[in-house]
Every structure is written in C-alpha cells, then in structure tokens.
N, C-alpha and C. Protein backbone atom coordinates (compact mmCIF):
# COMPACT_ATOMS: atom_id res chain seq x y z
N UNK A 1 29.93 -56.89 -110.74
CA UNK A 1 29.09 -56.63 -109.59
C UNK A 1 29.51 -57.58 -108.49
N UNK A 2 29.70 -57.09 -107.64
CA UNK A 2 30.23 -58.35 -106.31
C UNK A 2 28.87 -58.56 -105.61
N UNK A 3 29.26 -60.07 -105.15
CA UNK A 3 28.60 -61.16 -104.76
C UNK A 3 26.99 -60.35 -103.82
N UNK A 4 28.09 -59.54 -102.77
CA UNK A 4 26.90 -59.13 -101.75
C UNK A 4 25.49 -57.69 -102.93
N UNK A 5 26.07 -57.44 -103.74
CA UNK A 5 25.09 -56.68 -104.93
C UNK A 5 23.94 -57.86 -105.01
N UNK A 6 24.68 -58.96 -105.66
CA UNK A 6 23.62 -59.81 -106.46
C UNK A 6 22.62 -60.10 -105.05
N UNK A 7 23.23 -60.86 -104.12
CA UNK A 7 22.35 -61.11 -102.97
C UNK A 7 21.54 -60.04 -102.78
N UNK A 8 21.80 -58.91 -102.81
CA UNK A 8 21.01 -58.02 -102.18
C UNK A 8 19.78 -57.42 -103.49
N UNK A 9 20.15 -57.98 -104.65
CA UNK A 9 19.16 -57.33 -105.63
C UNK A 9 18.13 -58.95 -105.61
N UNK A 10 18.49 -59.72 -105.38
CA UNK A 10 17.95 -61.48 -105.50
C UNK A 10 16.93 -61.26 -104.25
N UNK A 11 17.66 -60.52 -103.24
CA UNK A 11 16.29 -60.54 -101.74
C UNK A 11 15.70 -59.49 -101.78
N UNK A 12 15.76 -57.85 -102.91
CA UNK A 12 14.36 -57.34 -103.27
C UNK A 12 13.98 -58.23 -104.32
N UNK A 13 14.27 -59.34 -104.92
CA UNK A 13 13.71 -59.47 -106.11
C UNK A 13 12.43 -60.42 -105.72
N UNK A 14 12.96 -61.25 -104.73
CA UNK A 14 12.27 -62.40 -103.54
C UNK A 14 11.23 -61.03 -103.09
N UNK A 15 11.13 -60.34 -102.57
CA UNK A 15 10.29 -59.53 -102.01
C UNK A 15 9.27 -59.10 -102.88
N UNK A 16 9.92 -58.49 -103.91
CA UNK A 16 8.70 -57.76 -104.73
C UNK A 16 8.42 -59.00 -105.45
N UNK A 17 8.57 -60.23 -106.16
CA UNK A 17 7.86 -61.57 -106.48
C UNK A 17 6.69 -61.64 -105.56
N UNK A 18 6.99 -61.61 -104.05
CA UNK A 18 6.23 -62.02 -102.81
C UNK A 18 4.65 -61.38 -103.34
N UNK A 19 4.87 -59.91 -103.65
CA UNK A 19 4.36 -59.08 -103.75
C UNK A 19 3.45 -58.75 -104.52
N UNK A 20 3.83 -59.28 -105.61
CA UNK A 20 3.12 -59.51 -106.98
C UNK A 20 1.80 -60.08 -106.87
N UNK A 21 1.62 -61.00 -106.15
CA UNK A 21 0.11 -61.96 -106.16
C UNK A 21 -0.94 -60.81 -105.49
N UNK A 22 -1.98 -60.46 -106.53
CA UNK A 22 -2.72 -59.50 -106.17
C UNK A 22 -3.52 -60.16 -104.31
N UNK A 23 -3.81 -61.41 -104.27
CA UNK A 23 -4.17 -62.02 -102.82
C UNK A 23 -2.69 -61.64 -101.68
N UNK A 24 -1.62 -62.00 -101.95
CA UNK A 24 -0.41 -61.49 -101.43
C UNK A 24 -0.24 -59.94 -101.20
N UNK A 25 -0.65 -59.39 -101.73
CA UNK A 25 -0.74 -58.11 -101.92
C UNK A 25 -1.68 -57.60 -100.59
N UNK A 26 -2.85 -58.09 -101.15
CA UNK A 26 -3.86 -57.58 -99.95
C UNK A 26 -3.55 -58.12 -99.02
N UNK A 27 -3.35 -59.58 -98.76
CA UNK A 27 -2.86 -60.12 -97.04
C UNK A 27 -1.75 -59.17 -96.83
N UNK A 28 -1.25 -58.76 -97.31
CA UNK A 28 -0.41 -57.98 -96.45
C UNK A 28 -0.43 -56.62 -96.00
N UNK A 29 -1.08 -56.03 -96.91
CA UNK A 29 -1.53 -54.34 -96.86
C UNK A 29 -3.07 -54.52 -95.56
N UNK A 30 -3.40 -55.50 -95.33
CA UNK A 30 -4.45 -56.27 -94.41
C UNK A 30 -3.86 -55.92 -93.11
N UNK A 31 -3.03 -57.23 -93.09
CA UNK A 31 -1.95 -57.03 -91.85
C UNK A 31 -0.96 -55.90 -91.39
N UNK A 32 -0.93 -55.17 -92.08
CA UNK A 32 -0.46 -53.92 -92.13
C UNK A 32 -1.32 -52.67 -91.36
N UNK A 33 -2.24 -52.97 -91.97
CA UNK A 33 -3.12 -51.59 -91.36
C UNK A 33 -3.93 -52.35 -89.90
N UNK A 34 -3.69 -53.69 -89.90
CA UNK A 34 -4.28 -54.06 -88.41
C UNK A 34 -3.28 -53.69 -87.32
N UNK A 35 -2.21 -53.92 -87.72
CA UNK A 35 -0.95 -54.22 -86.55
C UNK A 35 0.24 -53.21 -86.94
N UNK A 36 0.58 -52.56 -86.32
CA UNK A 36 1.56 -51.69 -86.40
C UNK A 36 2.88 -52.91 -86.97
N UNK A 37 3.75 -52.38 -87.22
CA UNK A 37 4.87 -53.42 -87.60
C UNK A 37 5.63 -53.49 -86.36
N UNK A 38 5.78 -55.17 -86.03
CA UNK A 38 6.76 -55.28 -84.85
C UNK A 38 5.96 -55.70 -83.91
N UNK A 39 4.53 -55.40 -84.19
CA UNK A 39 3.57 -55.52 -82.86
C UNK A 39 2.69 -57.09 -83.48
N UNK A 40 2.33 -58.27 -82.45
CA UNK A 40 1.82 -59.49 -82.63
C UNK A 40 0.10 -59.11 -83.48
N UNK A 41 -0.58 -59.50 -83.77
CA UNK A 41 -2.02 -59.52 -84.07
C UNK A 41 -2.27 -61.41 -83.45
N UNK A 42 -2.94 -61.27 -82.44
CA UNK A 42 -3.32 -62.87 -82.07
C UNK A 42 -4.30 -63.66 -83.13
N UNK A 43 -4.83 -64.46 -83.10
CA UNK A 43 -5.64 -65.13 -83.64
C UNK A 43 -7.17 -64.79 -83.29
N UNK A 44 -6.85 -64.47 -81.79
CA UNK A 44 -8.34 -64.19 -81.38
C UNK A 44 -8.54 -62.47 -82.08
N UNK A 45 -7.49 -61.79 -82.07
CA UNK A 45 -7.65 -60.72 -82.72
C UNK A 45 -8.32 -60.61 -84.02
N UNK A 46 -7.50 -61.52 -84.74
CA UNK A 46 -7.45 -61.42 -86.27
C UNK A 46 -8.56 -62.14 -86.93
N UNK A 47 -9.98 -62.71 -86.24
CA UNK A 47 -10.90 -62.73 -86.15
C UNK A 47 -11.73 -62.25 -86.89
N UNK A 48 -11.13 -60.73 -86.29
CA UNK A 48 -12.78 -60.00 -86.77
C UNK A 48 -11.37 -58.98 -87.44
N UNK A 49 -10.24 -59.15 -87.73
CA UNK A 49 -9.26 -57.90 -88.35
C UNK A 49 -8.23 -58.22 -89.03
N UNK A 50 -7.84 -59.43 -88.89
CA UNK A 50 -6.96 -59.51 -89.74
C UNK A 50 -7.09 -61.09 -90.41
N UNK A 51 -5.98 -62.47 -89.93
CA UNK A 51 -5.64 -63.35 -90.55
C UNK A 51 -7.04 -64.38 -90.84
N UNK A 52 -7.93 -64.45 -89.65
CA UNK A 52 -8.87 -65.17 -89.74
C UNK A 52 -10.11 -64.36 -90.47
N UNK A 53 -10.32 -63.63 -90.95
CA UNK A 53 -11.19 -62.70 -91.74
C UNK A 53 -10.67 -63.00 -92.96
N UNK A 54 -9.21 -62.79 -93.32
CA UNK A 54 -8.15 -62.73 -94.68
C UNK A 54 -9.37 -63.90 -95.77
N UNK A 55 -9.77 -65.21 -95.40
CA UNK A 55 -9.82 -66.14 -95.85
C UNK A 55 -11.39 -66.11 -96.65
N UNK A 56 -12.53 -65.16 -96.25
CA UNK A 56 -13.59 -64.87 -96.41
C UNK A 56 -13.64 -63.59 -97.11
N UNK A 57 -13.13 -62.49 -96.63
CA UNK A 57 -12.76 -61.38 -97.46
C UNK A 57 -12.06 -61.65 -98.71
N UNK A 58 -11.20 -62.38 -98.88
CA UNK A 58 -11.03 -62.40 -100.27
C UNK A 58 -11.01 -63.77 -101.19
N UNK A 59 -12.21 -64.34 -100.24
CA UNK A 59 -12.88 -65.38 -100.90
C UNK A 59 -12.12 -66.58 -101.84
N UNK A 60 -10.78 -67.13 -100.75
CA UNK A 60 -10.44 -67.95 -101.04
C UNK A 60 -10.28 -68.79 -99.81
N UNK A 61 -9.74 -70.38 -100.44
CA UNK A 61 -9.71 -71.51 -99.76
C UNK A 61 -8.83 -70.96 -98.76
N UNK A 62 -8.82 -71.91 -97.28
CA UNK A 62 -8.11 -71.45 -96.36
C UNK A 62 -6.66 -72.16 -97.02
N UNK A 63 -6.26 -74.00 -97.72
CA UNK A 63 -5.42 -73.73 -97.91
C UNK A 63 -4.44 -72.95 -98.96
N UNK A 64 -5.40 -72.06 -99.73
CA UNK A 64 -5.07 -70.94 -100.62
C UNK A 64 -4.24 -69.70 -99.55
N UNK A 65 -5.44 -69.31 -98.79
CA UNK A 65 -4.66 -68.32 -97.80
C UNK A 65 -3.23 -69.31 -97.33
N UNK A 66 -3.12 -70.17 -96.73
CA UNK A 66 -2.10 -70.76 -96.17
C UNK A 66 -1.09 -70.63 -96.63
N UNK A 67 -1.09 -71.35 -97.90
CA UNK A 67 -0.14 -70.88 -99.33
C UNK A 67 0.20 -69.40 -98.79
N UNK A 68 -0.47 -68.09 -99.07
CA UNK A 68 -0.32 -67.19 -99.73
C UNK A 68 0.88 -66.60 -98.44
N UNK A 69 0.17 -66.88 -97.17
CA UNK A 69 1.10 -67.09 -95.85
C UNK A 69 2.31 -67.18 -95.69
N UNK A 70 2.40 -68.50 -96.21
CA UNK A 70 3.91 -69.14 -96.38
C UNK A 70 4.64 -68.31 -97.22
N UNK A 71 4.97 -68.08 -98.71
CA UNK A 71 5.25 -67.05 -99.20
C UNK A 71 5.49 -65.48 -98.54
N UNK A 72 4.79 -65.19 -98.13
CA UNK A 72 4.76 -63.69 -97.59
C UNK A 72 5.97 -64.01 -96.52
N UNK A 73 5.70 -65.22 -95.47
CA UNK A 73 6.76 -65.58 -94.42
C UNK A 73 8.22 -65.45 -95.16
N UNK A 74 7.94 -66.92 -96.14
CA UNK A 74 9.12 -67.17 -97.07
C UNK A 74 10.51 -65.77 -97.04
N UNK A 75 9.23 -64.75 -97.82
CA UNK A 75 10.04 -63.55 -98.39
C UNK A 75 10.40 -62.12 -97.47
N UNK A 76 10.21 -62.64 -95.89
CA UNK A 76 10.15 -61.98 -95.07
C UNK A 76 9.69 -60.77 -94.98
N UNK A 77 8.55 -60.65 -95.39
CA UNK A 77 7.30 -59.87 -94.70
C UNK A 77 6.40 -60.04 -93.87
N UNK A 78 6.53 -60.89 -93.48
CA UNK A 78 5.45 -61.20 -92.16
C UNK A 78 6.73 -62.11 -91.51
N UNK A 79 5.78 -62.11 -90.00
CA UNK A 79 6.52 -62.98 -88.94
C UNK A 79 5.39 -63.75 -88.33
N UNK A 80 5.75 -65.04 -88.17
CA UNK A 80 4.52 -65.76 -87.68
C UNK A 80 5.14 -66.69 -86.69
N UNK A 81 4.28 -67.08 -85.69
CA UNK A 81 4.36 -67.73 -84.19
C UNK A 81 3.33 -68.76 -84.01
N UNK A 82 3.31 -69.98 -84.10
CA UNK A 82 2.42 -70.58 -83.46
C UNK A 82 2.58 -70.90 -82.06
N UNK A 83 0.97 -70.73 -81.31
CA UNK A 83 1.27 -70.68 -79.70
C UNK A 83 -0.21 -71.31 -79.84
N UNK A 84 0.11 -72.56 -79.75
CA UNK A 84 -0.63 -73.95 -79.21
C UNK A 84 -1.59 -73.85 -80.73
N UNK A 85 -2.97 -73.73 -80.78
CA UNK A 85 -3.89 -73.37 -81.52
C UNK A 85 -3.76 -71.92 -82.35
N UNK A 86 -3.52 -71.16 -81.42
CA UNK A 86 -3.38 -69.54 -82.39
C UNK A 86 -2.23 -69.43 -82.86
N UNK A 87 -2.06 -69.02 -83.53
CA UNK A 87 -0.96 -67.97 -84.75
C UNK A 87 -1.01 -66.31 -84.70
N UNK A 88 -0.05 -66.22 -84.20
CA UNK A 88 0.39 -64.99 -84.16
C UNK A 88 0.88 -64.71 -85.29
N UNK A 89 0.99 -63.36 -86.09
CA UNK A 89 0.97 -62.56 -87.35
C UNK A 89 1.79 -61.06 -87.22
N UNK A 90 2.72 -60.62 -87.06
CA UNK A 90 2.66 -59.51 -87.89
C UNK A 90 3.41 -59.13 -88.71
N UNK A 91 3.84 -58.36 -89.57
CA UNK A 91 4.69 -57.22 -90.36
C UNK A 91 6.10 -57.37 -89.78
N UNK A 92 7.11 -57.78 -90.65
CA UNK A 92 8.49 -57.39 -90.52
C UNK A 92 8.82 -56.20 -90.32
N UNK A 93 9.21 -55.57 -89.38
CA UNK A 93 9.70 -54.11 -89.37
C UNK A 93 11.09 -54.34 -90.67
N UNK A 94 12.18 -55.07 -90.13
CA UNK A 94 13.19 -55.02 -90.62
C UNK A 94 13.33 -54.91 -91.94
N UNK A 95 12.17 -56.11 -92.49
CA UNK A 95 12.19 -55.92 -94.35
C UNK A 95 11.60 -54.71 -94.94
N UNK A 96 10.51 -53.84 -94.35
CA UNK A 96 10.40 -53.13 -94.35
C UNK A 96 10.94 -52.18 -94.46
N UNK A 97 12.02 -51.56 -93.50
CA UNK A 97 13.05 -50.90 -93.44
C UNK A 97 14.10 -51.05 -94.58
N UNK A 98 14.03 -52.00 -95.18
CA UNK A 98 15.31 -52.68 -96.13
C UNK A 98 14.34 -52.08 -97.81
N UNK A 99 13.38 -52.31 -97.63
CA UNK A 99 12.53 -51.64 -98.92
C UNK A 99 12.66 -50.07 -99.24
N UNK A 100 12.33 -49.33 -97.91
CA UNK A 100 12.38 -47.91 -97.85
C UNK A 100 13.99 -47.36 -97.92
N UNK A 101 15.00 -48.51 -97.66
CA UNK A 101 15.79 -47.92 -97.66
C UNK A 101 16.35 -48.12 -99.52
N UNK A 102 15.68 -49.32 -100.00
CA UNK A 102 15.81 -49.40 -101.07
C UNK A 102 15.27 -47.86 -102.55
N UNK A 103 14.25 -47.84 -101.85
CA UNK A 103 13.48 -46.21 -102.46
C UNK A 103 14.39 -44.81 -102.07
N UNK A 104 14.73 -45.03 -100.75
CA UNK A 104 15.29 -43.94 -100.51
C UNK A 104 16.45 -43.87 -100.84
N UNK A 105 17.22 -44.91 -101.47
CA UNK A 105 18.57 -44.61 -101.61
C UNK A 105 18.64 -44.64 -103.11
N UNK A 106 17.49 -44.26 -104.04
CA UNK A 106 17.99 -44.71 -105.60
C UNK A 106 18.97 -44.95 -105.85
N UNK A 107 19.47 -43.45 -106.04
CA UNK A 107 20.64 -43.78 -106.87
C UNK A 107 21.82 -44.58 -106.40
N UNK A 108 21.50 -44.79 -105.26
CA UNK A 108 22.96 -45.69 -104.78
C UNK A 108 22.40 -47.01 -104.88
N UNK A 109 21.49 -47.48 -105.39
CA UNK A 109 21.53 -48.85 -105.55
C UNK A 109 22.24 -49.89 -107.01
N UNK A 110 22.63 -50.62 -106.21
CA UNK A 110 23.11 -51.23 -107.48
C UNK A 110 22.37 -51.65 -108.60
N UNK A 111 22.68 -51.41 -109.90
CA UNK A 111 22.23 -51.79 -111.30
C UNK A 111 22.12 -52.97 -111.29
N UNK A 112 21.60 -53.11 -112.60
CA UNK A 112 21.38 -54.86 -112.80
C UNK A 112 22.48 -55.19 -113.80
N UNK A 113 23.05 -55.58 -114.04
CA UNK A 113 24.15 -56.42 -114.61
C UNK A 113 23.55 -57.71 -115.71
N UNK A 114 23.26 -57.77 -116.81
CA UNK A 114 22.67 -59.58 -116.89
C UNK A 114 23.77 -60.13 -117.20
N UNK A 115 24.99 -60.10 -117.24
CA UNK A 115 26.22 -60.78 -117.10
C UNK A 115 26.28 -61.59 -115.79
N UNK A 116 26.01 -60.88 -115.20
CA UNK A 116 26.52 -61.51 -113.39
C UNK A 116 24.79 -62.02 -112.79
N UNK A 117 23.63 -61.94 -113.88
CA UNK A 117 22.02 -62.95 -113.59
C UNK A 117 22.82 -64.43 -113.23
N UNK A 118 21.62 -64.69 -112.75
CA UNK A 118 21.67 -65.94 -112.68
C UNK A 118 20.21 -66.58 -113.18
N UNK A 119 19.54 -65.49 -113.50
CA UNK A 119 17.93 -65.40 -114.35
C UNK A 119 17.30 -66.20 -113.38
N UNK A 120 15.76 -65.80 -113.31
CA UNK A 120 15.03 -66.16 -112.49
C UNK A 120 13.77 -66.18 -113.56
C-alpha cells in the first residue's frame, strides 16, 4: 500500500475516532444543524443555538466541552476563530467533502493492509 493510502486511511481513521465520543458526536451534529458548513456561528449566536448552549444541553463541565472542542478542531471538523472574547465555530466544509467522498467512492477506496498498520 503506498504511503499517501496509509495517510489517507490514518486521517478517516482520526475523523471517525473524533466521532466516536457520543458528546463529540452531538457537538457536532449541534453545530451542524445551526450553521450551514463554511458559514461562522458567533458566540453571541451560539448562545441560545449552538456552542454556548452545547455545555448545559448536554450537561457537562465547560472544561469537558472544551476538551470535546479541541478534538473535533484537532480532527478537522470544526473551524474555530477567536475574536477578542467570542469564538467563532463552524463545520469544515472540506472534511466533510473528504467523508462523502469517502462513502461515495467505496469501492475505490483503499483496503486495509495490517502489514503496512502502524496500529493505533
């Protein structure tokens, strides 16, 4: 399997990990249905809809949400901006695009190999 395979099965693998945390899960399917992908959600927005709600709705610590944040950033599904006090939030179009193209292209995706793992 050449190099750019493994990379590319290692950054869905980073993605769907991201994904896995049922709190990860919802912050993002959250931010998703607030903000189109590509488009900011402000702070003053996300208030009453998205990031600043996230922390009460699913009834964890803010630095739990923070955590869950970073990760989602990490694995590029979200994009985040700080501008002074607020944080801007939304949805990666691009990784996005890289998922669907992952579904849509089954069969052309590359197999897994555990010769060429590097196990995770």
């Amino acid at each position: 399997m050449s190099n750019y395979r493994t990379i590319t099965l290692d950054r869905y693998a980073g993605i769907f990990k991201a994904l896995s945390s049922t709190h990860r899960l919802q912050i993002f399917t959250m931010l998703a249905g607030c903000c189109e992908p590509g488009t900011r959600c402000s702070s003053d927005e996300t208030m009453n809809y998205c990031v600043g709600d996230l922390s009460s709705r699913l009834n964890i610590a803010a630095s739990t949400l923070s955590h869950h944040l970073k990760e989602l950033h990490r694995a590029g599904l979200i994009e985040m901006q700080r501008q002074g006090k607020q944080i801007f939030c939304s949805i990666n179009p691009s990784t996005l695009a890289e998922v669907s193209a992952l579904f849509a292209n089954v069969s052309q995706t590359p197999t897994y190999n555990p010769e060429n793992s590097h196990g995770s």
